[in-house]
N, C-alpha and C. Protein backbone atom coordinates (compact mmCIF):
# COMPACT_ATOMS: atom_id res chain seq x y z
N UNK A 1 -20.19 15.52 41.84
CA UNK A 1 -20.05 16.47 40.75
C UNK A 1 -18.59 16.55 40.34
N UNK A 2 -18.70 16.22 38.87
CA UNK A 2 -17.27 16.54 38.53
C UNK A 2 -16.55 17.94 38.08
N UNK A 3 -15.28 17.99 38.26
CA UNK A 3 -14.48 19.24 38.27
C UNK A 3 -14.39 19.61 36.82
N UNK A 4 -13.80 18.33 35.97
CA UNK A 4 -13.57 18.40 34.72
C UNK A 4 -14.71 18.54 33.59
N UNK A 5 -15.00 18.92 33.05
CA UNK A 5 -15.83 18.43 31.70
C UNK A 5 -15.67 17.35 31.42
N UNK A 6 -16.86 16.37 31.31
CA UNK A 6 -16.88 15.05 30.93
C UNK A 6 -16.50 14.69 29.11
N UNK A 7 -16.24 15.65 28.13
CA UNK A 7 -15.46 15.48 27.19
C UNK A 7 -14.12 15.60 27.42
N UNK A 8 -13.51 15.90 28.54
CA UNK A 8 -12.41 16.30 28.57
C UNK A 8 -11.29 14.77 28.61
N UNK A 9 -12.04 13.50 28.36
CA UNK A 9 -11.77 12.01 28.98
C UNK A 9 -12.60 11.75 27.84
N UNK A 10 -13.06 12.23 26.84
CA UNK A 10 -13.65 11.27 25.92
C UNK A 10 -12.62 10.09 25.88
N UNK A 11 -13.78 8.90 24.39
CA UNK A 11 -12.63 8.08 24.44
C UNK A 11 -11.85 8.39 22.78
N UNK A 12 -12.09 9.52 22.21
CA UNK A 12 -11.76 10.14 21.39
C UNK A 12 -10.31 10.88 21.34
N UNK A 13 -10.49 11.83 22.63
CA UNK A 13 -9.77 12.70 23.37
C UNK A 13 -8.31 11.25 23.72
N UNK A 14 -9.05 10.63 24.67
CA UNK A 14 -7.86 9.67 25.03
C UNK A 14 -7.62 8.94 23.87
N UNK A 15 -7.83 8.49 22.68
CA UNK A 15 -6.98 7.80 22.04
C UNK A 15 -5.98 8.64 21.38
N UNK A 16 -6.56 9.96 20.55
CA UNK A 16 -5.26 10.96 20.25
C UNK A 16 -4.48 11.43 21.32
N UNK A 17 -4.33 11.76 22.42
CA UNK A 17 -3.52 11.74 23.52
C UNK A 17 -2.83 10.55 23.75
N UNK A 18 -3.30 9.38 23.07
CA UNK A 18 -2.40 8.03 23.84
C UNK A 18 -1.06 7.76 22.16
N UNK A 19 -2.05 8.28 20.89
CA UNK A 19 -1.19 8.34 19.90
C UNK A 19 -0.32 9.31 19.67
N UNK A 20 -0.44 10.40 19.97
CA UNK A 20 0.38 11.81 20.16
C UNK A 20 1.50 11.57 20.86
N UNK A 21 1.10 10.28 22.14
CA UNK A 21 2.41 10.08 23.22
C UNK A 21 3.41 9.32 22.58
N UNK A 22 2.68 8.86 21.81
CA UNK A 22 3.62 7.50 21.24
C UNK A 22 4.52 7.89 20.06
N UNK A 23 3.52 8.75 19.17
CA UNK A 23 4.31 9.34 18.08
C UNK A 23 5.77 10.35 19.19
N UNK A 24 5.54 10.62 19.94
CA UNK A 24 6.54 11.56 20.52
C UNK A 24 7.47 10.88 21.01
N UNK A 25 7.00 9.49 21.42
CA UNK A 25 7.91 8.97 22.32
C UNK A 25 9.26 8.19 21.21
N UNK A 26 8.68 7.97 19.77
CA UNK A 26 9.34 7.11 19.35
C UNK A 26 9.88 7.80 17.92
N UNK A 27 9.73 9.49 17.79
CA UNK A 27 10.06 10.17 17.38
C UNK A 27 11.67 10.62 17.27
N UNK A 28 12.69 10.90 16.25
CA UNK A 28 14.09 11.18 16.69
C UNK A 28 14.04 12.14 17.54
N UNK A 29 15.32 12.67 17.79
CA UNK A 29 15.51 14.45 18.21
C UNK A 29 16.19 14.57 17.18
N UNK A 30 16.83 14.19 16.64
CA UNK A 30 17.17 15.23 15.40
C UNK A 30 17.20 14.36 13.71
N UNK A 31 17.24 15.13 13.08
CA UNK A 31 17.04 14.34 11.57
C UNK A 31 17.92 14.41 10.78
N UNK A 32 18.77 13.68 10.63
CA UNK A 32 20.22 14.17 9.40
C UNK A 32 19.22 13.76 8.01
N UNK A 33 18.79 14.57 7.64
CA UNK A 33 17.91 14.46 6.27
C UNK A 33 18.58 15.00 5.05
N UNK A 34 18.40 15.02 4.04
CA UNK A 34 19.18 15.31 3.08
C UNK A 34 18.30 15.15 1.81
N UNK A 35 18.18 16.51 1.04
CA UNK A 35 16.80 16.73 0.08
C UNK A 35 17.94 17.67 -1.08
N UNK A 36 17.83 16.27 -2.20
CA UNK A 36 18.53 16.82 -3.06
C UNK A 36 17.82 17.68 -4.31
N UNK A 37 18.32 18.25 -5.17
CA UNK A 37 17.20 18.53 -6.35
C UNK A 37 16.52 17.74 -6.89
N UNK A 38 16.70 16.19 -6.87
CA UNK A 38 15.87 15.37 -7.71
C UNK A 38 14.54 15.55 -6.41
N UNK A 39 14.51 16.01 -4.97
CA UNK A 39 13.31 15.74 -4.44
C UNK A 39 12.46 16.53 -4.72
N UNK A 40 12.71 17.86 -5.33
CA UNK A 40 12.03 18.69 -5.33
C UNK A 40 10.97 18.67 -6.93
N UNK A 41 11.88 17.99 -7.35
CA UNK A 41 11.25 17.50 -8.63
C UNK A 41 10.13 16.64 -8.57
N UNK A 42 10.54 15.51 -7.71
CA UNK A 42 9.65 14.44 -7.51
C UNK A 42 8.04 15.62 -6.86
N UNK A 43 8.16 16.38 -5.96
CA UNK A 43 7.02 16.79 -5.28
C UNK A 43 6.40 17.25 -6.13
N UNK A 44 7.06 18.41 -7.38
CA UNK A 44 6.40 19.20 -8.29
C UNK A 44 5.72 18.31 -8.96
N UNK A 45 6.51 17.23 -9.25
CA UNK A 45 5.70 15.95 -10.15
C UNK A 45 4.44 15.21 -9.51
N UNK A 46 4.48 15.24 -8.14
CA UNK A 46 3.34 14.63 -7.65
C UNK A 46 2.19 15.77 -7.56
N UNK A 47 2.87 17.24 -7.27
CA UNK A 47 1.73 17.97 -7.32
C UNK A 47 0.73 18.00 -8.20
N UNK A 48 1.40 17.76 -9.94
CA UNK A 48 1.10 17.90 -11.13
C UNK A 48 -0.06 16.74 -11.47
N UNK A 49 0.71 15.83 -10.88
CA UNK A 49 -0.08 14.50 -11.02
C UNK A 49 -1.51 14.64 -10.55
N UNK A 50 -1.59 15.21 -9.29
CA UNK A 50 -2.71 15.04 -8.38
C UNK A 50 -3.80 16.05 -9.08
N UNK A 51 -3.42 17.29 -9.52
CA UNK A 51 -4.04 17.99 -10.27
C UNK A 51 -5.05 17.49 -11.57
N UNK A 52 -3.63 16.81 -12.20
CA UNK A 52 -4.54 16.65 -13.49
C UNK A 52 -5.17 14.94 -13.23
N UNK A 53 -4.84 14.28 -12.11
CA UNK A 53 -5.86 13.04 -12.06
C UNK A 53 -7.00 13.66 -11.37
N UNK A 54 -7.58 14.77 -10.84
CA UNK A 54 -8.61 15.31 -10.34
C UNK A 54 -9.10 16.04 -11.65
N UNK A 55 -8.89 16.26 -12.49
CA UNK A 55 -9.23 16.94 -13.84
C UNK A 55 -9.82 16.07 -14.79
N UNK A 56 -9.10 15.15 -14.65
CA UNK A 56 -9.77 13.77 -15.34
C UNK A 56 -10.55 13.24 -14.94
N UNK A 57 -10.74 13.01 -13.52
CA UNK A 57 -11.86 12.15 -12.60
C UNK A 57 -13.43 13.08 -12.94
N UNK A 58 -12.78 14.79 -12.95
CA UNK A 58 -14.16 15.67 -12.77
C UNK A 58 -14.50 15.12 -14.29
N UNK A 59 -13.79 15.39 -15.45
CA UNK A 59 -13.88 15.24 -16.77
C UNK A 59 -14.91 14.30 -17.26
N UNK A 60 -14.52 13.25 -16.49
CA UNK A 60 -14.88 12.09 -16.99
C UNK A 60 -16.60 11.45 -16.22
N UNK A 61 -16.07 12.07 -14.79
CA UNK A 61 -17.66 11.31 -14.07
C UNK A 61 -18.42 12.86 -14.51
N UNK A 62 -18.34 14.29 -14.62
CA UNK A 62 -19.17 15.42 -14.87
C UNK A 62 -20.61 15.15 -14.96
N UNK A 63 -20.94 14.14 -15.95
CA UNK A 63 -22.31 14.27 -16.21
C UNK A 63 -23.39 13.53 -14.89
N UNK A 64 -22.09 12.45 -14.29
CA UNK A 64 -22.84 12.07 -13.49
C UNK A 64 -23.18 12.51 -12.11
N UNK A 65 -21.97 13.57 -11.72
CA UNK A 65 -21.97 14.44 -10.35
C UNK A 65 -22.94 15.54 -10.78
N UNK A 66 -23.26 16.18 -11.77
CA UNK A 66 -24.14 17.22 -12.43
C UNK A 66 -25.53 17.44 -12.42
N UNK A 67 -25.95 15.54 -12.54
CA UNK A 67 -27.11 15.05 -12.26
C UNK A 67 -27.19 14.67 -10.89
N UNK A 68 -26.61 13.71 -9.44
CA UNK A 68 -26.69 13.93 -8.80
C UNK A 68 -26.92 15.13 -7.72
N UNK A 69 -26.25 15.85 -8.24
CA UNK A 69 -26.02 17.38 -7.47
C UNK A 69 -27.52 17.62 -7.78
N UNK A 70 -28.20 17.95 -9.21
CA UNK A 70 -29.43 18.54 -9.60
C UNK A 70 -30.74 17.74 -9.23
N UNK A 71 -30.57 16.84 -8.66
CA UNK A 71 -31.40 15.78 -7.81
C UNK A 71 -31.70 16.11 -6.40
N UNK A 72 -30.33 16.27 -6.00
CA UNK A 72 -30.01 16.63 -4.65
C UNK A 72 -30.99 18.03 -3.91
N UNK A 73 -30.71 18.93 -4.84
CA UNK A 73 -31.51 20.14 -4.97
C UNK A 73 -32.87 20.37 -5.24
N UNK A 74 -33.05 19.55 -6.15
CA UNK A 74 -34.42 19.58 -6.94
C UNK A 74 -35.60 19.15 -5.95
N UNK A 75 -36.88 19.92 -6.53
CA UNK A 75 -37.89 19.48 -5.73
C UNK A 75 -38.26 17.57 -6.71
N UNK A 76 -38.45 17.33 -7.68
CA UNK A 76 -38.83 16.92 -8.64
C UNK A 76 -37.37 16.03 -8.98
N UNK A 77 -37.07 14.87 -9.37
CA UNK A 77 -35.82 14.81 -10.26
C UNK A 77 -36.45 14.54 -11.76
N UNK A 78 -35.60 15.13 -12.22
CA UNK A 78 -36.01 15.27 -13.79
C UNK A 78 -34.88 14.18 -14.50
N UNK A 79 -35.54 13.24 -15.47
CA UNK A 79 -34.96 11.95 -16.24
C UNK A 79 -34.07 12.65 -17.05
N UNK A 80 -32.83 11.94 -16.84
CA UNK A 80 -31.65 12.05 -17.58
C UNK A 80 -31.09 11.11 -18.93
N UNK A 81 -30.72 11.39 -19.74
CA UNK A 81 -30.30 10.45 -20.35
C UNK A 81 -29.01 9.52 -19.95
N UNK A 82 -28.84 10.10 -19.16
CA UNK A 82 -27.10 9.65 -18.56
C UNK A 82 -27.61 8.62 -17.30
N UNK A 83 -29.26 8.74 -16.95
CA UNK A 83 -29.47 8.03 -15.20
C UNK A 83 -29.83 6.67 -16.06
N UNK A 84 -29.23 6.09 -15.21
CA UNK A 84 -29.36 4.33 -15.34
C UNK A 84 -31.15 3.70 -15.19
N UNK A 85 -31.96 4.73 -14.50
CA UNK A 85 -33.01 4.55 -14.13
C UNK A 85 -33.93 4.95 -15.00
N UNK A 86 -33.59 5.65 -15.62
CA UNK A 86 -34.67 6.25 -16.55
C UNK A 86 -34.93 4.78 -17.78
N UNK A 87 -36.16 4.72 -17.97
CA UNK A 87 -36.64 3.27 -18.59
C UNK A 87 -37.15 4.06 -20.00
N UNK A 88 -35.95 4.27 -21.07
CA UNK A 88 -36.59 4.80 -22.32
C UNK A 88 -36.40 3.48 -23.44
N UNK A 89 -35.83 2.53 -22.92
CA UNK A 89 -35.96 1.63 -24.07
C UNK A 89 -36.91 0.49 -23.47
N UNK A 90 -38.03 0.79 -23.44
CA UNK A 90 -38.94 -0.35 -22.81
C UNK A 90 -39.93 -0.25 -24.10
């Protein structure tokens, strides 16, 4: 009988413990870093970015996450004009 919990040795457990060691081991102790105003710009700019390319992505696929989602839920899926499957020009 063991003492430990047998998750306590996953091989999950041991690989972030073996990467945690390593990130530590090869980590500085100290950081002469230096963050001028242009960095702070750059982040606001990436924030901005990330925003409105997620605004566009929803924008643009909408009709098709709208119908998935209402599929997902549905007892029934009901034909879309937007589903690739629906056979109205036959």
């Amino acid at each position: 009988m063991s003492l430990l919990p047998s998750t306590l040795f996953s091989p999950k457990t041991s690989l972030s413990l073996f990467f945690g060691a390593l990130f530590w081991l090869f980590s500085p102790l100290s950081a002469s870093a230096y963050l001028d105003p242009g960095s702070g710009s750059f982040v606001v700019q990436v924030v901005v970015a990330s925003f409105l390319g997620i605004a566009f992505t929803l924008k643009t696929f909408w009709h098709s996450i709208t119908y998935k989602v209402a599929q997902l839920f549905s007892a029934t899926p009901k034909k879309n004009a937007h589903d690739p499957d629906s056979s109205q020009n036959v």
